[in-house]
N, C-alpha and C. Protein backbone atom coordinates (compact mmCIF):
# COMPACT_ATOMS: atom_id res chain seq x y z
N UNK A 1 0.99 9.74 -27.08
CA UNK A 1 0.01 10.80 -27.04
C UNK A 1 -0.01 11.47 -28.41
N UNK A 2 -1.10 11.63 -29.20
CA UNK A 2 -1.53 12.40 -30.03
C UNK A 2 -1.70 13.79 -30.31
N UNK A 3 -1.31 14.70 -30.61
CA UNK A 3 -1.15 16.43 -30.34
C UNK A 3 -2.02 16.53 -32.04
N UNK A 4 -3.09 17.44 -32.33
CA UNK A 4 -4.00 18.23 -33.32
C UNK A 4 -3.88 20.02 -32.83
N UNK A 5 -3.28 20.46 -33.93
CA UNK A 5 -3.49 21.73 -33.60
C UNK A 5 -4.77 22.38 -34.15
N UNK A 6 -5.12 23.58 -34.14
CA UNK A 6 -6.32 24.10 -34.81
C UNK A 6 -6.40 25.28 -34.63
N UNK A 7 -7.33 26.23 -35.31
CA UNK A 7 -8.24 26.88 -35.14
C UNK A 7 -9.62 27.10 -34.49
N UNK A 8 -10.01 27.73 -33.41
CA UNK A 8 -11.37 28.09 -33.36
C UNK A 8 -11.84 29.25 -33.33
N UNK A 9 -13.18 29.25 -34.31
CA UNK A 9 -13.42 30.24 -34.48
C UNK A 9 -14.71 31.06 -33.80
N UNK A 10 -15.60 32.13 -33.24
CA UNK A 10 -15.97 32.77 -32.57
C UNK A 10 -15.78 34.30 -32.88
N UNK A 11 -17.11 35.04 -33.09
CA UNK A 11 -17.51 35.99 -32.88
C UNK A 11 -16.68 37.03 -34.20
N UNK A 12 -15.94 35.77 -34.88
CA UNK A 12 -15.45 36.48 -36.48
C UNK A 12 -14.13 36.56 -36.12
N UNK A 13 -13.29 35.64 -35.05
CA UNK A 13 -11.97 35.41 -34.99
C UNK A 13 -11.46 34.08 -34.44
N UNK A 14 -9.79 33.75 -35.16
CA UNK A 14 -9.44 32.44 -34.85
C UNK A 14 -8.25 32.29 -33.75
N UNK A 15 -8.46 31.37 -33.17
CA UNK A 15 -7.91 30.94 -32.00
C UNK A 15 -6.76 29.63 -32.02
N UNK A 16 -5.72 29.45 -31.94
CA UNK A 16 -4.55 28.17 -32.15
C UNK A 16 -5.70 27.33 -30.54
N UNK A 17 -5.25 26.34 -31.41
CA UNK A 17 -6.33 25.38 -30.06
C UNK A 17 -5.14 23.78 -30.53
N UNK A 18 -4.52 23.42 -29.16
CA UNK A 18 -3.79 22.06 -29.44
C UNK A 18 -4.86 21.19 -28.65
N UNK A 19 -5.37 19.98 -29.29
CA UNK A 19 -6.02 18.81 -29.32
C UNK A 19 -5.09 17.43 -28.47
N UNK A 20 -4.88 16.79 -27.54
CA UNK A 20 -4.27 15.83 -27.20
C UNK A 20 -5.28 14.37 -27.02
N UNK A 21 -4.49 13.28 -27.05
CA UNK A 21 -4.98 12.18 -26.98
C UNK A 21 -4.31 11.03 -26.48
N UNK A 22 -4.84 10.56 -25.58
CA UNK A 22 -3.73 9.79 -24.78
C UNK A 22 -4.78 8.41 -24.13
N UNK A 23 -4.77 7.50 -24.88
CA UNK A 23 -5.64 6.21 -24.30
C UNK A 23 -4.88 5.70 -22.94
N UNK A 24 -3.73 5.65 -22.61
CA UNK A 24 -3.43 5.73 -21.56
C UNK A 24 -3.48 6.49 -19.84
N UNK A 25 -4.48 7.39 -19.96
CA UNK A 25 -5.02 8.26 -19.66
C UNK A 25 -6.14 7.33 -18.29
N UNK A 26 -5.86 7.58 -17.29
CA UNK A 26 -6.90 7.10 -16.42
C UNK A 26 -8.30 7.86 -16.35
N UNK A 27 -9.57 7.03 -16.05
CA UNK A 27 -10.78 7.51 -16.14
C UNK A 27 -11.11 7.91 -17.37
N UNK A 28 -12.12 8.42 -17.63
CA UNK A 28 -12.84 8.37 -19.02
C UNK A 28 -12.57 9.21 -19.82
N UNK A 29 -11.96 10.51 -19.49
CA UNK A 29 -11.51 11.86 -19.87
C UNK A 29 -9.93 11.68 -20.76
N UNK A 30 -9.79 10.99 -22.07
CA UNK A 30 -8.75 10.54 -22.62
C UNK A 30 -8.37 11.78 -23.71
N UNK A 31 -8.83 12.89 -23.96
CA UNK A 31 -8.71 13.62 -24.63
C UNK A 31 -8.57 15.19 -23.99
N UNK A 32 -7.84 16.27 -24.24
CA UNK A 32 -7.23 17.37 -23.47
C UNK A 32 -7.39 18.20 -24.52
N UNK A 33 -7.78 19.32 -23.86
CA UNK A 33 -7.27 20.84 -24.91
C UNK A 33 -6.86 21.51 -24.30
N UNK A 34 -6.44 22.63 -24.82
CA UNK A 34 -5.97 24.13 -24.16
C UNK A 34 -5.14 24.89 -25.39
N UNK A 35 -5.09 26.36 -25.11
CA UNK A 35 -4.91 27.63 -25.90
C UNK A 35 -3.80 28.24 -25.59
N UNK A 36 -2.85 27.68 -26.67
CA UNK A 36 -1.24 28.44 -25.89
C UNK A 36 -1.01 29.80 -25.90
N UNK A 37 -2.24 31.04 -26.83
CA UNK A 37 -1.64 31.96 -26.11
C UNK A 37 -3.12 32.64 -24.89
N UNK A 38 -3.50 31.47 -24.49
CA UNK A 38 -4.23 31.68 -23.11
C UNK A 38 -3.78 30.96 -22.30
N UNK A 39 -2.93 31.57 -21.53
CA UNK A 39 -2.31 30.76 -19.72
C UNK A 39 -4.01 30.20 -19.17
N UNK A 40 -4.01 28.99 -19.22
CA UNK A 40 -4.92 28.38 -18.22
C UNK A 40 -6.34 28.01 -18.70
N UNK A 41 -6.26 28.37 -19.76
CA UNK A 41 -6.96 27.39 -21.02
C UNK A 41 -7.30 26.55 -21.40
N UNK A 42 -7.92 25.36 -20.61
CA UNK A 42 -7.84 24.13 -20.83
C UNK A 42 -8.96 23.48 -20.54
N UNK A 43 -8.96 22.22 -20.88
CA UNK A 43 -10.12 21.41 -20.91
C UNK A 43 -9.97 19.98 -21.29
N UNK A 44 -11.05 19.08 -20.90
CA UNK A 44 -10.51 17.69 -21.59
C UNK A 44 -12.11 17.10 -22.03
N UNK A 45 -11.96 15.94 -22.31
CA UNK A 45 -13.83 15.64 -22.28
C UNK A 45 -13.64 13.75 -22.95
N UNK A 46 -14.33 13.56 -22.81
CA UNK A 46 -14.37 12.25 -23.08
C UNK A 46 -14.01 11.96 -24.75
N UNK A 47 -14.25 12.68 -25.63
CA UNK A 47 -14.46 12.29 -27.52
C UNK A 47 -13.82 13.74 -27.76
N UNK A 48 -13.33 13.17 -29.05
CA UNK A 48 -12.80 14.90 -29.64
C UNK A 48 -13.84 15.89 -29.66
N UNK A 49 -15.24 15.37 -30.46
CA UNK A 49 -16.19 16.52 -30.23
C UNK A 49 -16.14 17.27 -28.97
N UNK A 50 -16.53 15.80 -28.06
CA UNK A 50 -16.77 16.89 -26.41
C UNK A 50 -15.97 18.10 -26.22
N UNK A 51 -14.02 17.34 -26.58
CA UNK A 51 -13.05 18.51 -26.20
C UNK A 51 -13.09 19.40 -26.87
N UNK A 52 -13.21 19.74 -28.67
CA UNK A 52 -13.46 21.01 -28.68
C UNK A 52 -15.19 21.71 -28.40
N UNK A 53 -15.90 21.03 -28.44
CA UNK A 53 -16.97 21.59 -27.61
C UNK A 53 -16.67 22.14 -26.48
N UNK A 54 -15.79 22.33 -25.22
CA UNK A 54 -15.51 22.14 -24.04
C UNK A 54 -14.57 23.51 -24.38
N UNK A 55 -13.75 23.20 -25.44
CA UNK A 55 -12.58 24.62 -25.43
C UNK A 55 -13.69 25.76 -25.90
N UNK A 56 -14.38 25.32 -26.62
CA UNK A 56 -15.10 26.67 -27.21
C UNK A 56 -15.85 27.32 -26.18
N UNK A 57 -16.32 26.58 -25.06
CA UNK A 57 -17.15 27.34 -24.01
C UNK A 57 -15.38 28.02 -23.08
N UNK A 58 -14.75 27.33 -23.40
CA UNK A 58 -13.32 27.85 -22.09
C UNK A 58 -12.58 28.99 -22.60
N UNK A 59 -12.91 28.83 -24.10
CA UNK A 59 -12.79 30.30 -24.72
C UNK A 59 -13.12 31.49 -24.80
N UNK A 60 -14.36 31.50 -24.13
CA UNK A 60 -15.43 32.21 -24.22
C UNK A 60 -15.42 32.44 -22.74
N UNK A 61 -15.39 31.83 -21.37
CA UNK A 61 -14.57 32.52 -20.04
C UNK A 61 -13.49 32.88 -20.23
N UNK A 62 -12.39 32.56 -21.00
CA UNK A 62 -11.33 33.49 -20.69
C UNK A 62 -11.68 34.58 -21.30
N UNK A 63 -11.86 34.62 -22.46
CA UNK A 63 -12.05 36.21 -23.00
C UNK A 63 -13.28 36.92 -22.23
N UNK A 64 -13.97 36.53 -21.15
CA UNK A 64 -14.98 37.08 -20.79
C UNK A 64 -14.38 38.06 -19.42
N UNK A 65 -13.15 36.94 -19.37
CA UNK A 65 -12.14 37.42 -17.97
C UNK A 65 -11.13 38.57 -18.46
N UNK A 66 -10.51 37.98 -19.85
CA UNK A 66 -9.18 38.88 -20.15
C UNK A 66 -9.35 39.19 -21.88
N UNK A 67 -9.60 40.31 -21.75
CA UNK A 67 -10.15 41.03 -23.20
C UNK A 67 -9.02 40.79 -24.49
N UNK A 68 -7.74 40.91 -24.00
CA UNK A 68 -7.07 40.74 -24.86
C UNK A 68 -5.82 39.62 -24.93
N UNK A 69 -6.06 38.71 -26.45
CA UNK A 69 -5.26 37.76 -26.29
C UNK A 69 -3.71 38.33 -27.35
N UNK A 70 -2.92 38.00 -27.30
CA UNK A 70 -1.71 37.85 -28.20
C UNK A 70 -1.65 37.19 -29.08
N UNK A 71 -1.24 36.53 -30.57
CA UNK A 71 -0.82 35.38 -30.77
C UNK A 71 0.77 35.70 -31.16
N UNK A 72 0.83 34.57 -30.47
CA UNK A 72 2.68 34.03 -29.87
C UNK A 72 3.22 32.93 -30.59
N UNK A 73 1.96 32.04 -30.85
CA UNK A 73 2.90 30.65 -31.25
C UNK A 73 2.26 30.48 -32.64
N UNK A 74 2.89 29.52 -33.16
CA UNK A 74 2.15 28.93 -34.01
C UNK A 74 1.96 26.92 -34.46
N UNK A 75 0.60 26.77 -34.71
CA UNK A 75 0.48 25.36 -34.94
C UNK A 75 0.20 24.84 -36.11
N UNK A 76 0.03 23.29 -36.26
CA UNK A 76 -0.51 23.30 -37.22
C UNK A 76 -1.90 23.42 -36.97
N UNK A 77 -3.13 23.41 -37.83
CA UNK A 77 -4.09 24.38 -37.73
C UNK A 77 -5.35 23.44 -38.50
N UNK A 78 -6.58 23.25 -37.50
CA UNK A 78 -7.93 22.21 -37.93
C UNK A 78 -8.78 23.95 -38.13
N UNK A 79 -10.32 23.35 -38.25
CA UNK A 79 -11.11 24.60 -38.00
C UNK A 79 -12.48 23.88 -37.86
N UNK A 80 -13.02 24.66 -36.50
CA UNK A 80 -14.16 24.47 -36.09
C UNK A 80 -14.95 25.53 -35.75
N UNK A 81 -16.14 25.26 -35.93
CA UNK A 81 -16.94 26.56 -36.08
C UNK A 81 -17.52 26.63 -34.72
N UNK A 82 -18.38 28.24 -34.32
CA UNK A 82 -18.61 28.11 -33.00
C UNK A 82 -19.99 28.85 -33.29
């Protein structure tokens, strides 16, 4: 399995976003995201685009749910615009 960390960015702030990849992966959905300092953050999608396409909308319900995030961890770090 493949791990990409990153950045996403939104509304003039950045977000740690880990990228996974796993061809071993049943059904078509071989690629995973999620936001370690958002519990429950996640997403997968068929192509890397899809998945961070997919986190950036899952980003955008959680913060729509829970106003304030922490940052806790740290990754290494891509950047995609939103």
């Amino acid at each position: 399995m493949k791990k990409a960390a990153g950045r996403v960015f939104g509304n003039g702030k950045a977000y740690s976003v880990v990228v996974e990849y796993d061809p071993r992966e049943p059904g078509p959905n071989k690629y995973a995201a999620f936001v370690p300092d958002m519990p429950g953050c996640q997403t997968d999608g068929r192509s890397r685009k899809e998945v961070i396409d997919n986190i950036k909308d899952a980003i955008k319900l959680y913060l729509s749910a829970e106003p304030v995030v922490r940052n806790r961890r740290r990754a290494e770090r891509l950047t995609v615009r939103v």
